[in-house]
PDB file of N, CA and C in Angstrom:
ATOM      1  N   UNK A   1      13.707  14.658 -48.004  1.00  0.00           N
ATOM      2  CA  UNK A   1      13.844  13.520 -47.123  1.00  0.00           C
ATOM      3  C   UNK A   1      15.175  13.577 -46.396  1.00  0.00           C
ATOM      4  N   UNK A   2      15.607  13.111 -45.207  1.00  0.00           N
ATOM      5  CA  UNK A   2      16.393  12.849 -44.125  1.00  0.00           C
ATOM      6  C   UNK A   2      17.042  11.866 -44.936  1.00  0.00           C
ATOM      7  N   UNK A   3      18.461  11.928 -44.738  1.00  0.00           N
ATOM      8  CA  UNK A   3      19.256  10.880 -44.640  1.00  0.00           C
ATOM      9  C   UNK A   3      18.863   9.372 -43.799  1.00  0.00           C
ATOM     10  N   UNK A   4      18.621   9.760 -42.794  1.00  0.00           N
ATOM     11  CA  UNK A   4      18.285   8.795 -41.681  1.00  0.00           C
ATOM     12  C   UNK A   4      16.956   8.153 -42.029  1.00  0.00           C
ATOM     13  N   UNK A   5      16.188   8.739 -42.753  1.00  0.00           N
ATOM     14  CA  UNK A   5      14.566   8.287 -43.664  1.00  0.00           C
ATOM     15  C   UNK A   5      14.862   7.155 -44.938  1.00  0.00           C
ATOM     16  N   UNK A   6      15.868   7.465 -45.725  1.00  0.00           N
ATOM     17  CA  UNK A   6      16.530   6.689 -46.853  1.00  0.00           C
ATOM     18  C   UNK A   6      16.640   6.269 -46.752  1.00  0.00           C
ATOM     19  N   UNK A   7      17.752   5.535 -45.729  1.00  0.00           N
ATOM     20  CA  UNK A   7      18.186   4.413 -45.193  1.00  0.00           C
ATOM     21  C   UNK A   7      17.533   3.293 -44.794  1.00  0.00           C
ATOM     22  N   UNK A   8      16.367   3.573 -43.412  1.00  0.00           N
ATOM     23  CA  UNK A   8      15.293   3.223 -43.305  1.00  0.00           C
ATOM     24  C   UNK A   8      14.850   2.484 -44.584  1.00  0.00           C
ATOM     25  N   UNK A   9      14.221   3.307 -45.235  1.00  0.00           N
ATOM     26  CA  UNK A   9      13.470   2.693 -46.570  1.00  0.00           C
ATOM     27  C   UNK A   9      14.576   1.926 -47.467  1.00  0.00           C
ATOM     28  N   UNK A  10      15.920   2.046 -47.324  1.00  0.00           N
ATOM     29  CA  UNK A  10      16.311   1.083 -48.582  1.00  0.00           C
ATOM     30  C   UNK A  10      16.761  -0.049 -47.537  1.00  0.00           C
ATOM     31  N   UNK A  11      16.658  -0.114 -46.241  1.00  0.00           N
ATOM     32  CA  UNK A  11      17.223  -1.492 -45.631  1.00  0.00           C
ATOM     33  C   UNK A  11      15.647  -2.070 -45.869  1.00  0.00           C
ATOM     34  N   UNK A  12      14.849  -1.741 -45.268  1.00  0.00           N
ATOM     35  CA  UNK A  12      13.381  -1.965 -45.760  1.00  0.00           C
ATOM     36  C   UNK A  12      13.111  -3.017 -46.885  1.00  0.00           C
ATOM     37  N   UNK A  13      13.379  -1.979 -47.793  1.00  0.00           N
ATOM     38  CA  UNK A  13      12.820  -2.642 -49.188  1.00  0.00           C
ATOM     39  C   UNK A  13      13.842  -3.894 -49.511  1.00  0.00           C
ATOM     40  N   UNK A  14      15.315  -3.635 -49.015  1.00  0.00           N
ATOM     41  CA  UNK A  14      16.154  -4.889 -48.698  1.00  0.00           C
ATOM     42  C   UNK A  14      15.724  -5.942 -48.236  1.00  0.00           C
ATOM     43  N   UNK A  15      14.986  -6.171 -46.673  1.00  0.00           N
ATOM     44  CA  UNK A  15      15.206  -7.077 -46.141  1.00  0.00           C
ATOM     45  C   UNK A  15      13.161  -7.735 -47.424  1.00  0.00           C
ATOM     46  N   UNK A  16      12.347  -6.753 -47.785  1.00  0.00           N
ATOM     47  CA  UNK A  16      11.625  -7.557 -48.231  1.00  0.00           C
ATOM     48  C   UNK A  16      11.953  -8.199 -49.904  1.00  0.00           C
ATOM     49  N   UNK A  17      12.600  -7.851 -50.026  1.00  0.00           N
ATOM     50  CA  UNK A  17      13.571  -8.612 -51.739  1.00  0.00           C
ATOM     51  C   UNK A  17      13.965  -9.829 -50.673  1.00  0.00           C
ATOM     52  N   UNK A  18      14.690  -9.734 -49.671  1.00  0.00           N
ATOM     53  CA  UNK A  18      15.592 -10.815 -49.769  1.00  0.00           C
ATOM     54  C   UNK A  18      14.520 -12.124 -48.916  1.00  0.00           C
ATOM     55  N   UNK A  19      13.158 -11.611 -48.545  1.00  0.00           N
ATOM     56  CA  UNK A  19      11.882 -12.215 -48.425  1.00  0.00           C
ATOM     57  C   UNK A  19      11.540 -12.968 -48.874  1.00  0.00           C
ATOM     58  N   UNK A  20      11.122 -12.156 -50.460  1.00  0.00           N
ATOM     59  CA  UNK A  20      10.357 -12.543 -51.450  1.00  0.00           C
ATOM     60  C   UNK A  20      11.105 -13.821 -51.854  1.00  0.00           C
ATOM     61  N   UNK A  21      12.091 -13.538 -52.110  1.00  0.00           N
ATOM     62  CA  UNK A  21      13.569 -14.346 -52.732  1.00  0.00           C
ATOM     63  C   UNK A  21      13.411 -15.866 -51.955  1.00  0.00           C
ATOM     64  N   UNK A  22      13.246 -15.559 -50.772  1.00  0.00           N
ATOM     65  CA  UNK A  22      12.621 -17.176 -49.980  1.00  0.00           C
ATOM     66  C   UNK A  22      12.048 -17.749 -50.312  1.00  0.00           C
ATOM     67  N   UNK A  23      11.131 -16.965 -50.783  1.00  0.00           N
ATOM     68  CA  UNK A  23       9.879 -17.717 -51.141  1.00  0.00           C
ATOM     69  C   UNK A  23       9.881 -18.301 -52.127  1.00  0.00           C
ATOM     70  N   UNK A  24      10.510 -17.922 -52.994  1.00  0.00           N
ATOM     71  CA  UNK A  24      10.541 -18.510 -54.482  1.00  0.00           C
ATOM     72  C   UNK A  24      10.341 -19.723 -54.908  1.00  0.00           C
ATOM     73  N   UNK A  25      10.224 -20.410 -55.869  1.00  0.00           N
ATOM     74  CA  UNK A  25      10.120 -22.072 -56.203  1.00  0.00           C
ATOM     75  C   UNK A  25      12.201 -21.941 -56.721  1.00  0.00           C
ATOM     76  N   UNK A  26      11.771 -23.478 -55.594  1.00  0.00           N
ATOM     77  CA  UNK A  26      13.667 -24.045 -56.069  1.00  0.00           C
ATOM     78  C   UNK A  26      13.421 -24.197 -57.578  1.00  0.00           C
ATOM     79  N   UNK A  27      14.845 -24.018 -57.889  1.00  0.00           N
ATOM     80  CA  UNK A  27      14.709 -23.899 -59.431  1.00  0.00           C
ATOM     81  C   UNK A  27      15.211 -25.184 -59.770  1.00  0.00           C
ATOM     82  N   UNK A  28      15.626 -26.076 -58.790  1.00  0.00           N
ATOM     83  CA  UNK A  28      16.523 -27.583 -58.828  1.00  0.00           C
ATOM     84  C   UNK A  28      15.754 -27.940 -57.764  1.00  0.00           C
ATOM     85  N   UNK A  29      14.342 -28.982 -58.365  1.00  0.00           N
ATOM     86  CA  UNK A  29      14.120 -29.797 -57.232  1.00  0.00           C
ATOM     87  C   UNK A  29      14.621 -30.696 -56.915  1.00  0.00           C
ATOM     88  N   UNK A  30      14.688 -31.840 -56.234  1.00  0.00           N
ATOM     89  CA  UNK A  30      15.707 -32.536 -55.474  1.00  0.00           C
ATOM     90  C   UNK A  30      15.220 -33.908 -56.594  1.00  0.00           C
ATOM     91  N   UNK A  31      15.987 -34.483 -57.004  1.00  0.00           N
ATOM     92  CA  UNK A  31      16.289 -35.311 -58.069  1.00  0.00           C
ATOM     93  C   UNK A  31      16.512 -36.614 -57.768  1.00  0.00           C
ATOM     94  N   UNK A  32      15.513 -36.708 -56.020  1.00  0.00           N
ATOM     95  CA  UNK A  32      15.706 -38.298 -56.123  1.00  0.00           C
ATOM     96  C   UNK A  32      14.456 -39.056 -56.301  1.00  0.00           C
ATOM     97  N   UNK A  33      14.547 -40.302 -56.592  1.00  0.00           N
ATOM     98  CA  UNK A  33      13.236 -40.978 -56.745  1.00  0.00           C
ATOM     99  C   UNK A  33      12.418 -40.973 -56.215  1.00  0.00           C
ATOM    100  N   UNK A  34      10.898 -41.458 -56.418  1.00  0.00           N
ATOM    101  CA  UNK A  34       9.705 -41.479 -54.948  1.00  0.00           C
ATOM    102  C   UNK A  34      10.222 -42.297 -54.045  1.00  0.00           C
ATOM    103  N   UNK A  35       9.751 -41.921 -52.978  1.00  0.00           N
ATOM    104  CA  UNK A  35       9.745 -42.485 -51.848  1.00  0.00           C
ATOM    105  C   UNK A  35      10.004 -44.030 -51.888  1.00  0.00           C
ATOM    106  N   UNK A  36      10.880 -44.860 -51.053  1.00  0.00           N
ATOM    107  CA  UNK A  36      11.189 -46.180 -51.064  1.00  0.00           C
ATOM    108  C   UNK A  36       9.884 -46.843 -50.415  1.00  0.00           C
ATOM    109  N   UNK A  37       9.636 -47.988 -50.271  1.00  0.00           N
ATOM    110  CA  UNK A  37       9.037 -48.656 -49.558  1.00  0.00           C
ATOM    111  C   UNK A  37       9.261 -49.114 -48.231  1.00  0.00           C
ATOM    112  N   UNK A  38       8.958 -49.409 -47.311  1.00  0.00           N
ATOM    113  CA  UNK A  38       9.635 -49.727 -46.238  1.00  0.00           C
ATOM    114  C   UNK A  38      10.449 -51.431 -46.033  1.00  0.00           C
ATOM    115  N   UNK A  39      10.063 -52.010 -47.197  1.00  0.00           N
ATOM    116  CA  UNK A  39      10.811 -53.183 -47.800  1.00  0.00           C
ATOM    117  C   UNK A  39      11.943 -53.085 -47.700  1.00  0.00           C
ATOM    118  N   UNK A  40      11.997 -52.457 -49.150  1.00  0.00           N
ATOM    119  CA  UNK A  40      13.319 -51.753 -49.604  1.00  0.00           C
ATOM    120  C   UNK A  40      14.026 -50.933 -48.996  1.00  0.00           C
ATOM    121  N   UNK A  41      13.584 -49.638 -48.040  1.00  0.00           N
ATOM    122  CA  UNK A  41      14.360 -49.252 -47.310  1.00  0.00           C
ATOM    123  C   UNK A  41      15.072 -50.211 -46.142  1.00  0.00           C
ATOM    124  N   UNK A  42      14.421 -51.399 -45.637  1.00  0.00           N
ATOM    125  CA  UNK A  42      15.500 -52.140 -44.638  1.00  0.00           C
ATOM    126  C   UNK A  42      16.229 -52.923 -45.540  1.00  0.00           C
ATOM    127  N   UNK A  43      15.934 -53.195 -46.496  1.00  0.00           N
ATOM    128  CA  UNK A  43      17.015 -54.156 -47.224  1.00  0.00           C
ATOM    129  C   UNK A  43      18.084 -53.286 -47.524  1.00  0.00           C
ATOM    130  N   UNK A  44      17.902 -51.927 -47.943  1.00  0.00           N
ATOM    131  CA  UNK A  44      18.756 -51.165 -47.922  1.00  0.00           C
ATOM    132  C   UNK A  44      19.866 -50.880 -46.755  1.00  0.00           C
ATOM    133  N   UNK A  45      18.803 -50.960 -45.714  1.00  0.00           N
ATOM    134  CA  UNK A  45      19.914 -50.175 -44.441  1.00  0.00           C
ATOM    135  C   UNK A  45      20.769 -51.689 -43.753  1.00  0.00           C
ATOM    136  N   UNK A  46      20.094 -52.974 -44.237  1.00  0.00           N
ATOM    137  CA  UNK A  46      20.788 -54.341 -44.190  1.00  0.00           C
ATOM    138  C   UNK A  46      21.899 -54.421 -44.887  1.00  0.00           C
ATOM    139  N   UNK A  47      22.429 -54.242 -46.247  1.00  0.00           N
ATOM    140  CA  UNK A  47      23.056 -54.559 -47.297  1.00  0.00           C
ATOM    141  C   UNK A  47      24.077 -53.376 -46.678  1.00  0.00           C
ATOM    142  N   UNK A  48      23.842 -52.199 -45.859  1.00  0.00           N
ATOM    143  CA  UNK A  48      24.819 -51.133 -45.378  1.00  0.00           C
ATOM    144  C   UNK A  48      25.316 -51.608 -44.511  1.00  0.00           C
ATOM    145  N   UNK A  49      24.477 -52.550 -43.863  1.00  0.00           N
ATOM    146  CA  UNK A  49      24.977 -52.829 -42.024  1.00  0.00           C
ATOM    147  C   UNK A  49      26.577 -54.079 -42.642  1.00  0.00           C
ATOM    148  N   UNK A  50      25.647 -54.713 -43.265  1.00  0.00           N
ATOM    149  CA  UNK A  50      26.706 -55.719 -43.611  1.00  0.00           C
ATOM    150  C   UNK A  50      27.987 -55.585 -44.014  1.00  0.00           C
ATOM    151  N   UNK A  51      27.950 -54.104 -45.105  1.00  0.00           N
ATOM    152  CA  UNK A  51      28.823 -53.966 -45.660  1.00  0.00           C
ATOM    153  C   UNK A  51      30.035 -53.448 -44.581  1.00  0.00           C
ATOM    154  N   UNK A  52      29.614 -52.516 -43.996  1.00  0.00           N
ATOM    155  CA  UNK A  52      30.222 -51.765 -42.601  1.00  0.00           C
ATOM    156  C   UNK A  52      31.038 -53.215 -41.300  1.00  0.00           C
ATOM    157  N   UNK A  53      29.928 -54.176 -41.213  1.00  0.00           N
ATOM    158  CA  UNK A  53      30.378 -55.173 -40.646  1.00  0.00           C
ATOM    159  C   UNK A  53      32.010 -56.157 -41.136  1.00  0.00           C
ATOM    160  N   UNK A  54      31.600 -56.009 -42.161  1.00  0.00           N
ATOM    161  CA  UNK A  54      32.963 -56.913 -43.393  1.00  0.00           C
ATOM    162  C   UNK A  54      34.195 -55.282 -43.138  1.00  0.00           C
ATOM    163  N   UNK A  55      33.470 -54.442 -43.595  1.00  0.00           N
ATOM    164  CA  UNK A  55      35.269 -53.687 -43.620  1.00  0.00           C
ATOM    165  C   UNK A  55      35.519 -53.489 -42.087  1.00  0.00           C
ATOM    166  N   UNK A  56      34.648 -53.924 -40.815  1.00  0.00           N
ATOM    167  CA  UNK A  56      35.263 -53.733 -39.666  1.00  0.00           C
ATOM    168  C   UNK A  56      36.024 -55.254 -39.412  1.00  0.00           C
ATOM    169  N   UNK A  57      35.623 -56.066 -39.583  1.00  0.00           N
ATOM    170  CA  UNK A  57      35.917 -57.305 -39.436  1.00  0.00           C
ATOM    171  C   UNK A  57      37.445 -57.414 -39.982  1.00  0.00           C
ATOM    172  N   UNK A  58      37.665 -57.252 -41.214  1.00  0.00           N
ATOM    173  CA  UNK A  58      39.083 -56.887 -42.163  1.00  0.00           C
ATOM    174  C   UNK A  58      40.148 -55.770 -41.414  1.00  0.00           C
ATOM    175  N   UNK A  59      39.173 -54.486 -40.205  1.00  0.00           N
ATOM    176  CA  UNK A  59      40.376 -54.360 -39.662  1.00  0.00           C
ATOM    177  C   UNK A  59      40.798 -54.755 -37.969  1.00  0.00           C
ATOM    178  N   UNK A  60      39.940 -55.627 -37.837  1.00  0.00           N
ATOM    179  CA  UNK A  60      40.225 -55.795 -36.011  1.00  0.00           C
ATOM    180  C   UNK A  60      42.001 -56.017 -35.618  1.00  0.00           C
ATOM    181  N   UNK A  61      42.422 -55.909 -36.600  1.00  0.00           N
ATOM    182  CA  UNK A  61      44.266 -55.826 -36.133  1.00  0.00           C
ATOM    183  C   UNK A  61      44.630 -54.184 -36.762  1.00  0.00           C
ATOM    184  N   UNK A  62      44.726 -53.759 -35.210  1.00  0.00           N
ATOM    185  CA  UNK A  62      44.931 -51.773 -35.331  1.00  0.00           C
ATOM    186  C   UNK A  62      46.219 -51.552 -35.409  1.00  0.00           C
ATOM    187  N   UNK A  63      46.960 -52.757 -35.094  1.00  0.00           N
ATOM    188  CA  UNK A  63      48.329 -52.368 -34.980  1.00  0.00           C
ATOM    189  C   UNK A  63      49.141 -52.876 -36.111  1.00  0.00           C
ATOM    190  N   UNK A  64      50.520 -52.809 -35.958  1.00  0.00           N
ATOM    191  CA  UNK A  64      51.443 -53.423 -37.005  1.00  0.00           C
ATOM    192  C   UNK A  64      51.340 -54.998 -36.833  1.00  0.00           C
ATOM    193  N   UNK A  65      51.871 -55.406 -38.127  1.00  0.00           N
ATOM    194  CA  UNK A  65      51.195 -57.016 -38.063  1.00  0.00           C
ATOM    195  C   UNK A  65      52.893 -57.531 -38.212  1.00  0.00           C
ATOM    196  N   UNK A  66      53.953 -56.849 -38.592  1.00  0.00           N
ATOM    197  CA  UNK A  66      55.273 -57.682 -38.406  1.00  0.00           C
ATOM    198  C   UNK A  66      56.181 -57.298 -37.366  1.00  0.00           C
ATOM    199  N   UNK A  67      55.915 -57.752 -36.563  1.00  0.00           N
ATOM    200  CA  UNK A  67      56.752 -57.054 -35.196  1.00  0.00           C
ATOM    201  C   UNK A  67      58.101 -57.512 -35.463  1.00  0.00           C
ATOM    202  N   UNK A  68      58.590 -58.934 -35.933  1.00  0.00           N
ATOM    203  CA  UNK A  68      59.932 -58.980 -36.669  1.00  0.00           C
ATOM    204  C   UNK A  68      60.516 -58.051 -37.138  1.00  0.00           C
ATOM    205  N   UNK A  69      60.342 -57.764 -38.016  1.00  0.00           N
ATOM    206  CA  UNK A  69      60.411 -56.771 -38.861  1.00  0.00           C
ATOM    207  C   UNK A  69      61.199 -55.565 -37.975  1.00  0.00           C
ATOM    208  N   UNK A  70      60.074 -55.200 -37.459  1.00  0.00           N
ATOM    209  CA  UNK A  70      60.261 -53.858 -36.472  1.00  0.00           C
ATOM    210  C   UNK A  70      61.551 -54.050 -35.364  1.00  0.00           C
ATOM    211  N   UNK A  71      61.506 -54.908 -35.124  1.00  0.00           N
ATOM    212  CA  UNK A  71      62.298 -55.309 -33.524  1.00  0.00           C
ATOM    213  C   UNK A  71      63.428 -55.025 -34.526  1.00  0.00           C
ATOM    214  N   UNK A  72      63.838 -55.946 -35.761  1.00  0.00           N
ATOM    215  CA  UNK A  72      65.250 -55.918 -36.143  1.00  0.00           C
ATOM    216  C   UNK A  72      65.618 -54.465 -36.362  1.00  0.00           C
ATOM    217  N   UNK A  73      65.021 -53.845 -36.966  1.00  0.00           N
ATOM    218  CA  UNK A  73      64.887 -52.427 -37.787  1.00  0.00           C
ATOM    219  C   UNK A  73      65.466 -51.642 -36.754  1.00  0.00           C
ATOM    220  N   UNK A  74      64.701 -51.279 -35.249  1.00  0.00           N
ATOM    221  CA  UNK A  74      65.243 -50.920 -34.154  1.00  0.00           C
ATOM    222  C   UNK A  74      66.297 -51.389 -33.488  1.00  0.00           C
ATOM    223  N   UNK A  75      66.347 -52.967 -33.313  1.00  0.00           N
ATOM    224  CA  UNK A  75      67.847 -53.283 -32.806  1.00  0.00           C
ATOM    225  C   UNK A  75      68.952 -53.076 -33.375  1.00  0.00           C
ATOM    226  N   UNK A  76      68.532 -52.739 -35.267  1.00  0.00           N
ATOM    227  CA  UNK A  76      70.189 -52.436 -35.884  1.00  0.00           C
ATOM    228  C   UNK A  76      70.076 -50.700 -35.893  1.00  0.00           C
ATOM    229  N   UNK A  77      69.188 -50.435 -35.657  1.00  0.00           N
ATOM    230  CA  UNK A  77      69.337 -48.910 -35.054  1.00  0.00           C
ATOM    231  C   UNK A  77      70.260 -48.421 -33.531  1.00  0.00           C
ATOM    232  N   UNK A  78      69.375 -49.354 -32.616  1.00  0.00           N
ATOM    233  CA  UNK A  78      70.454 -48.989 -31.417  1.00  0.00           C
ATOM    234  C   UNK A  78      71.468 -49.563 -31.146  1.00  0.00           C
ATOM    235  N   UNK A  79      71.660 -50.683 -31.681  1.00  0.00           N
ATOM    236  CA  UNK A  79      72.773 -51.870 -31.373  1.00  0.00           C
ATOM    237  C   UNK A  79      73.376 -52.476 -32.455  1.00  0.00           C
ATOM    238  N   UNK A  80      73.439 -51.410 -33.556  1.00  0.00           N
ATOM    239  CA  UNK A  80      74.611 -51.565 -34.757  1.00  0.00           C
ATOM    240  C   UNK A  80      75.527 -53.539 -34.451  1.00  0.00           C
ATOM    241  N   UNK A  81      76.058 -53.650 -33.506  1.00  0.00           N
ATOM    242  CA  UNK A  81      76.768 -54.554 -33.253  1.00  0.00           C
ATOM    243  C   UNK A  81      75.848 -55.822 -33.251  1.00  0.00           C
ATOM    244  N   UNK A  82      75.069 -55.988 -32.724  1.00  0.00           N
ATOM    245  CA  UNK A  82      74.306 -57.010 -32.444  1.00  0.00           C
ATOM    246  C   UNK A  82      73.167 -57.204 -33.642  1.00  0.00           C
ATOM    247  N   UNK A  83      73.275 -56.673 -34.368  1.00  0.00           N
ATOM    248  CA  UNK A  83      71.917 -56.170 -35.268  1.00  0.00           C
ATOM    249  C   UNK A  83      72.249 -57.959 -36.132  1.00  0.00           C
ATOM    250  N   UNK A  84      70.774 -58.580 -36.314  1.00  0.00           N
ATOM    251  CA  UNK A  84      70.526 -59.917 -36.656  1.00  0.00           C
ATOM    252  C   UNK A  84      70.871 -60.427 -37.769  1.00  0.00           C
ATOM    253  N   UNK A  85      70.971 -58.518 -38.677  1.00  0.00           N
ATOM    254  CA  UNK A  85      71.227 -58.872 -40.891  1.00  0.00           C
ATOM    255  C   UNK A  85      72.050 -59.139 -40.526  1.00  0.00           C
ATOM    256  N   UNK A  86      72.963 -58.047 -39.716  1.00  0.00           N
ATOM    257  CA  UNK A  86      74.348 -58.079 -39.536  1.00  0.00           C
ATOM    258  C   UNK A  86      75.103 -59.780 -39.415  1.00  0.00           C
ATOM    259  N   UNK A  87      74.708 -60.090 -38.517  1.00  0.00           N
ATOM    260  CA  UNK A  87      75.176 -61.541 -38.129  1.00  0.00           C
ATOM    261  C   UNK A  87      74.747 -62.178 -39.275  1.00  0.00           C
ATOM    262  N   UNK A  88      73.399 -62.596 -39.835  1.00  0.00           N
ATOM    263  CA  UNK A  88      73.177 -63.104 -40.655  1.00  0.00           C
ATOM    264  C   UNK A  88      74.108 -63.040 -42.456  1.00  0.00           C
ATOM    265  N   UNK A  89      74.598 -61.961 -42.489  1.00  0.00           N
ATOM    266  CA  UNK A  89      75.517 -61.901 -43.434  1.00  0.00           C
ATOM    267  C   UNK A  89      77.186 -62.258 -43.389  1.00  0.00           C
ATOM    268  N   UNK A  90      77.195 -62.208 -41.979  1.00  0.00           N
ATOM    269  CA  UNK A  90      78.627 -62.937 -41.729  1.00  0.00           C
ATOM    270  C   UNK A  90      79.031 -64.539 -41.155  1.00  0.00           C
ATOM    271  N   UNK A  91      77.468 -64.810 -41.223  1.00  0.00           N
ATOM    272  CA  UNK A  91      77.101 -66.499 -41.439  1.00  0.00           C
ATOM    273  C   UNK A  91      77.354 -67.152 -42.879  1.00  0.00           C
ATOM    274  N   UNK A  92      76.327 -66.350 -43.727  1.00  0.00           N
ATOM    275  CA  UNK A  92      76.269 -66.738 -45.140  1.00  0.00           C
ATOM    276  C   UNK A  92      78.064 -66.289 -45.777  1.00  0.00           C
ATOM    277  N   UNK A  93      78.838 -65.147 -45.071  1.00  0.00           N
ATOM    278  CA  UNK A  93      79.939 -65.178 -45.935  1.00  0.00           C
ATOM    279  C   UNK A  93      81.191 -66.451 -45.346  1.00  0.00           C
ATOM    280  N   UNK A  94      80.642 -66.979 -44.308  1.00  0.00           N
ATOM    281  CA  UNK A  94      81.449 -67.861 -43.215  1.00  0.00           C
ATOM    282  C   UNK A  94      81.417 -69.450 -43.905  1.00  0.00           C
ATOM    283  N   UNK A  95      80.082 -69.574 -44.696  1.00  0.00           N
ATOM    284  CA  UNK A  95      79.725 -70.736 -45.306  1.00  0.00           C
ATOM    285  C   UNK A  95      79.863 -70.789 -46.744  1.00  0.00           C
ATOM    286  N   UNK A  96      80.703 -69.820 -47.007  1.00  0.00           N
ATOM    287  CA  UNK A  96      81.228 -69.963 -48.261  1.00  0.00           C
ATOM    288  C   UNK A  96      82.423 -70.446 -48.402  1.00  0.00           C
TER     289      UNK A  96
END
Protein backbone atom coordinates (compact mmCIF):
# COMPACT_ATOMS: atom_id res chain seq x y z
CA UNK A 1 0.00 0.00 0.00
CA UNK A 2 0.92 3.81 -0.78
CA UNK A 3 1.51 6.06 1.85
CA UNK A 4 -0.99 8.40 0.33
CA UNK A 5 -3.67 5.11 0.48
CA UNK A 6 -3.12 4.89 4.51
CA UNK A 7 -3.82 8.01 5.17
CA UNK A 8 -6.87 8.10 3.16
CA UNK A 9 -8.12 5.09 5.08
CA UNK A 10 -7.11 6.18 8.61
CA UNK A 11 -8.68 9.85 8.16
CA UNK A 12 -11.63 7.70 6.87
CA UNK A 13 -12.11 5.41 9.52
CA UNK A 14 -11.51 8.73 11.75
CA UNK A 15 -14.03 10.87 10.59
CA UNK A 16 -16.58 7.58 10.86
CA UNK A 17 -15.61 6.89 14.83
CA UNK A 18 -16.04 10.40 15.39
CA UNK A 19 -19.74 9.73 13.54
CA UNK A 20 -20.68 6.97 15.30
CA UNK A 21 -19.63 8.85 18.56
CA UNK A 22 -22.64 11.40 17.59
CA UNK A 23 -24.77 9.26 17.57
CA UNK A 24 -24.51 7.79 20.73
CA UNK A 25 -27.16 8.03 23.68
CA UNK A 26 -26.18 11.12 26.12
CA UNK A 27 -24.97 9.44 28.97
CA UNK A 28 -26.46 12.60 31.22
CA UNK A 29 -29.88 13.25 30.17
CA UNK A 30 -30.97 16.60 30.98
CA UNK A 31 -32.28 16.50 34.59
CA UNK A 32 -35.05 18.81 34.46
CA UNK A 33 -38.60 18.15 35.26
CA UNK A 34 -41.58 17.48 32.69
CA UNK A 35 -42.63 20.02 30.94
CA UNK A 36 -44.40 23.09 32.90
CA UNK A 37 -47.82 23.94 32.16
CA UNK A 38 -48.57 26.99 30.52
CA UNK A 39 -50.08 28.23 33.98
CA UNK A 40 -47.12 27.86 35.64
CA UNK A 41 -44.87 28.86 33.08
CA UNK A 42 -46.48 32.63 33.09
CA UNK A 43 -46.60 32.73 36.70
CA UNK A 44 -43.17 31.93 36.40
CA UNK A 45 -42.07 34.48 33.81
CA UNK A 46 -44.50 37.06 36.16
CA UNK A 47 -42.75 36.45 39.54
CA UNK A 48 -39.30 37.20 37.09
CA UNK A 49 -40.80 40.29 35.56
CA UNK A 50 -41.51 41.58 38.98
CA UNK A 51 -38.57 40.68 40.48
CA UNK A 52 -36.38 42.53 37.67
CA UNK A 53 -38.95 45.48 38.06
CA UNK A 54 -38.12 45.98 42.10
CA UNK A 55 -34.19 45.72 41.57
CA UNK A 56 -34.68 48.36 38.67
CA UNK A 57 -36.84 50.54 40.64
CA UNK A 58 -34.06 50.41 43.79
CA UNK A 59 -31.64 51.68 41.17
CA UNK A 60 -33.19 54.67 39.16
CA UNK A 61 -30.44 57.00 40.98
CA UNK A 62 -27.16 56.07 38.56
CA UNK A 63 -25.30 58.59 40.06
CA UNK A 64 -23.70 59.57 43.44
CA UNK A 65 -26.34 60.37 45.98
CA UNK A 66 -23.99 62.86 48.32
CA UNK A 67 -22.90 65.58 46.25
CA UNK A 68 -21.94 67.37 49.70
CA UNK A 69 -19.77 65.19 50.37
CA UNK A 70 -18.05 65.35 47.03
CA UNK A 71 -18.04 69.18 46.47
CA UNK A 72 -16.16 69.47 49.98
CA UNK A 73 -13.70 66.57 49.22
CA UNK A 74 -12.79 68.50 45.90
CA UNK A 75 -12.87 72.01 47.25
CA UNK A 76 -10.30 70.97 50.08
CA UNK A 77 -8.44 69.41 47.26
CA UNK A 78 -8.15 72.52 45.09
CA UNK A 79 -8.64 75.24 47.55
CA UNK A 80 -6.78 73.94 50.68
CA UNK A 81 -7.63 77.58 52.04
CA UNK A 82 -11.18 77.78 51.67
CA UNK A 83 -11.88 74.11 52.31
CA UNK A 84 -15.38 74.08 54.69
CA UNK A 85 -13.66 71.21 57.58
CA UNK A 86 -11.11 73.59 57.49
CA UNK A 87 -13.20 76.60 58.61
CA UNK A 88 -15.40 74.45 60.44
CA UNK A 89 -12.62 73.44 62.87
CA UNK A 90 -11.43 76.89 63.47
CA UNK A 91 -15.08 77.81 64.46
CA UNK A 92 -15.40 74.97 66.97
CA UNK A 93 -11.67 75.90 68.31
CA UNK A 94 -12.88 79.83 68.34
CA UNK A 95 -15.90 78.73 70.65
CA UNK A 96 -13.98 77.31 73.07
Amino acid sequence: MSKKLEWLIIIFLTVILIGLSACSPNPHPDKQPPHETKDEMQSKITKDMEAMDNENAQQDTPGPTNFEGIVDALGCMFAPDDCPLKQRNEEQKMDR
